[in-house]
N, C-alpha and C. Protein backbone atom coordinates (compact mmCIF):
# COMPACT_ATOMS: atom_id res chain seq x y z
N UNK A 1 -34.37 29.38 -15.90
CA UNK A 1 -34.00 29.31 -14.50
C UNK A 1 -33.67 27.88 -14.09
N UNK A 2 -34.79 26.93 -14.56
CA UNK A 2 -34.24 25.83 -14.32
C UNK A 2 -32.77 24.98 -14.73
N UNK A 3 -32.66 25.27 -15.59
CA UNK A 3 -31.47 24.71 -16.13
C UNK A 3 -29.79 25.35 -15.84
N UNK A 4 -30.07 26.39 -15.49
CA UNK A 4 -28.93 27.30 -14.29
C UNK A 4 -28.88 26.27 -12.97
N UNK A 5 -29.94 25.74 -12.02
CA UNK A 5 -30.41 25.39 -11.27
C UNK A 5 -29.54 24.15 -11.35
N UNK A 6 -29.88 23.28 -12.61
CA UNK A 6 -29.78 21.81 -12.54
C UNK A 6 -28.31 21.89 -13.12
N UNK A 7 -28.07 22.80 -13.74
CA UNK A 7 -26.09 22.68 -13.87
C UNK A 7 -25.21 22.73 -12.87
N UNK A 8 -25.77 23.61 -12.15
CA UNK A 8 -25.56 23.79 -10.63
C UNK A 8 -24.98 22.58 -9.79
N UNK A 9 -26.53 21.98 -9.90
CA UNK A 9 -26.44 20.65 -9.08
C UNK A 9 -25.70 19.84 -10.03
N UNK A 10 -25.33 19.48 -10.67
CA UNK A 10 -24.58 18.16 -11.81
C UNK A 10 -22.96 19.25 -11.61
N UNK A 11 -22.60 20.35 -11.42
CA UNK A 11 -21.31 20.43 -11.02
C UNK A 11 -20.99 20.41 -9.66
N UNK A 12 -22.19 20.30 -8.55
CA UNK A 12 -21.59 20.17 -7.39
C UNK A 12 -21.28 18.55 -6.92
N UNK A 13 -22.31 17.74 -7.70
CA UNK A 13 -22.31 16.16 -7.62
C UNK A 13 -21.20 15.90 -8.28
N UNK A 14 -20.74 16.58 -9.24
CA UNK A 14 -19.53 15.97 -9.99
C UNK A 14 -18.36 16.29 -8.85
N UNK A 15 -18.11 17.04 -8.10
CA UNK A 15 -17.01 17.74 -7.45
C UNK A 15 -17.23 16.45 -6.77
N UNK A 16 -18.22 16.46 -5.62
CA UNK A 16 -18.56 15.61 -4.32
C UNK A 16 -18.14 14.39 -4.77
N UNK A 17 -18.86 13.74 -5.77
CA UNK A 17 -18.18 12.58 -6.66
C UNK A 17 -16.76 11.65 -6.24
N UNK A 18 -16.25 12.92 -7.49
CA UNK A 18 -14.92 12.61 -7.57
C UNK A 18 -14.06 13.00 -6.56
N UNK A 19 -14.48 13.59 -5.72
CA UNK A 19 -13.39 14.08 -4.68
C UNK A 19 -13.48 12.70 -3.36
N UNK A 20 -15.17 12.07 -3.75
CA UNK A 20 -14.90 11.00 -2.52
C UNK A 20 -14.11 9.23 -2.89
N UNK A 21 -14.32 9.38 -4.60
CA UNK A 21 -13.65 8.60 -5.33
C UNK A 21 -12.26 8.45 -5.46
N UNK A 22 -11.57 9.91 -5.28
CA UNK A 22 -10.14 10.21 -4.56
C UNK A 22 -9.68 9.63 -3.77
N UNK A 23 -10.64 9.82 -2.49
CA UNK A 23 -10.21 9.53 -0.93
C UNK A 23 -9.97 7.99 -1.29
N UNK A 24 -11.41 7.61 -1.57
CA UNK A 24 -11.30 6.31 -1.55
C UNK A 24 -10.12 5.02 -2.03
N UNK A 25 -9.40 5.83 -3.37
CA UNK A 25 -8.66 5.21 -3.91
C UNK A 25 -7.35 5.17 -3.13
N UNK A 26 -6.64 3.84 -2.99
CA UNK A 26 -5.66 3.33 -2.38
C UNK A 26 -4.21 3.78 -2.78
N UNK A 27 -3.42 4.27 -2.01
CA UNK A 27 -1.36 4.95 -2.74
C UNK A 27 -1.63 3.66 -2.84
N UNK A 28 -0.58 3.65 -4.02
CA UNK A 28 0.54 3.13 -4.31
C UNK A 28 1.40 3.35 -3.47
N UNK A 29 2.19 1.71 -2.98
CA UNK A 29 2.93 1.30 -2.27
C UNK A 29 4.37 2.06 -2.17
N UNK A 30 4.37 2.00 -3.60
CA UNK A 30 6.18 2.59 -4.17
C UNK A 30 6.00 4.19 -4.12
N UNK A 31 4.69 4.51 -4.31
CA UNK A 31 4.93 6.38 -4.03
C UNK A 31 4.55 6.69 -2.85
N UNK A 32 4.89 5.89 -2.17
CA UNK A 32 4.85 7.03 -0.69
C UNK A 32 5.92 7.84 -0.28
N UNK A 33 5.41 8.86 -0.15
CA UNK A 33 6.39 9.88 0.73
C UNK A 33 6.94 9.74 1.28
N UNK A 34 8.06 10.34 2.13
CA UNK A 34 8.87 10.08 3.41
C UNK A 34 8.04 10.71 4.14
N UNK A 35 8.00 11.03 5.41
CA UNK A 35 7.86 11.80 6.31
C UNK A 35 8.41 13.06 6.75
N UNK A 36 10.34 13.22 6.17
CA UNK A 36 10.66 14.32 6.20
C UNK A 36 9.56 14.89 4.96
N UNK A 37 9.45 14.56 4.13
CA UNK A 37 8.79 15.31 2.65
C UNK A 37 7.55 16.13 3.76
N UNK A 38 7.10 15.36 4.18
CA UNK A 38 5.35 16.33 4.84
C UNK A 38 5.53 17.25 6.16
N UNK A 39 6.86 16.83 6.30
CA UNK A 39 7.23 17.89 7.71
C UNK A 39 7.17 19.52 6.80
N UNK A 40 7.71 19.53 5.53
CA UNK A 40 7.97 20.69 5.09
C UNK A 40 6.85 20.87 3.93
N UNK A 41 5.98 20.02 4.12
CA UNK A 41 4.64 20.40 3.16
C UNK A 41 4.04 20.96 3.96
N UNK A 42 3.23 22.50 3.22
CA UNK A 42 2.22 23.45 4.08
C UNK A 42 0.84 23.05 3.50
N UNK A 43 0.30 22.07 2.61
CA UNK A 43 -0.70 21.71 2.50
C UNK A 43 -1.51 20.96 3.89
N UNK A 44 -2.11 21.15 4.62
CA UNK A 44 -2.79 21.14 5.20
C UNK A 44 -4.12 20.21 5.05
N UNK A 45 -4.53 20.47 4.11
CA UNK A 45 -5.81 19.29 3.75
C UNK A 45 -4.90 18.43 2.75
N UNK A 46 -4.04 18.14 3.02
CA UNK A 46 -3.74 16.84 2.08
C UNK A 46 -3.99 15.58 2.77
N UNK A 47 -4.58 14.22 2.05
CA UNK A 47 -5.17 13.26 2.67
C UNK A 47 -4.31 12.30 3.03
N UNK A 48 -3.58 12.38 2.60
CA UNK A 48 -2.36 11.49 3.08
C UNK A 48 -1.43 11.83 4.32
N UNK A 49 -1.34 13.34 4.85
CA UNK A 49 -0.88 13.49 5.77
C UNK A 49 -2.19 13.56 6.96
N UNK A 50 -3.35 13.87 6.64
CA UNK A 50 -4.03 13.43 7.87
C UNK A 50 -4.08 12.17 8.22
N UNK A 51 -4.32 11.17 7.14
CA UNK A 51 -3.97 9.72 7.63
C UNK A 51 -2.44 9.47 8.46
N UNK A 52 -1.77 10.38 8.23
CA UNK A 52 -0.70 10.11 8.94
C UNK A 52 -0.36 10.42 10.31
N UNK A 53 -1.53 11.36 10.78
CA UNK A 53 -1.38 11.75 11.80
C UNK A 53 -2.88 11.12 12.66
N UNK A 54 -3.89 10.34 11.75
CA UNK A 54 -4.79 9.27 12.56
C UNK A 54 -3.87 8.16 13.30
N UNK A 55 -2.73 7.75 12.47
CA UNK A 55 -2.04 6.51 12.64
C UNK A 55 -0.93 6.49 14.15
């Protein structure tokens, strides 16, 4: 039981992890999008267009 338990937790830390290690990491200058490009993107949680719409 325990070890169901503790895989558990070591794949949800790994997700949380790397997903805040994502955010964190800085575009590249030269790959930014246009803006027409995200008018016609239906992704929704993408992090780059919410920053775009903080700004």
């Amino acid at each position: 039981m325990w070890p169901a338990i503790a895989t558990v937790f070591i794949i949800i830390a790994l997700y949380l992890g790397t997903y805040l290690l994502n955010r964190r990491t800085p575009q590249p200058v030269d790959a930014a999008p246009s803006s027409e490009a995200c008018e016609s993107c239906m992704n929704y949680s993408c992090g780059f267009k919410q920053r775009m719409e903080e700004d």
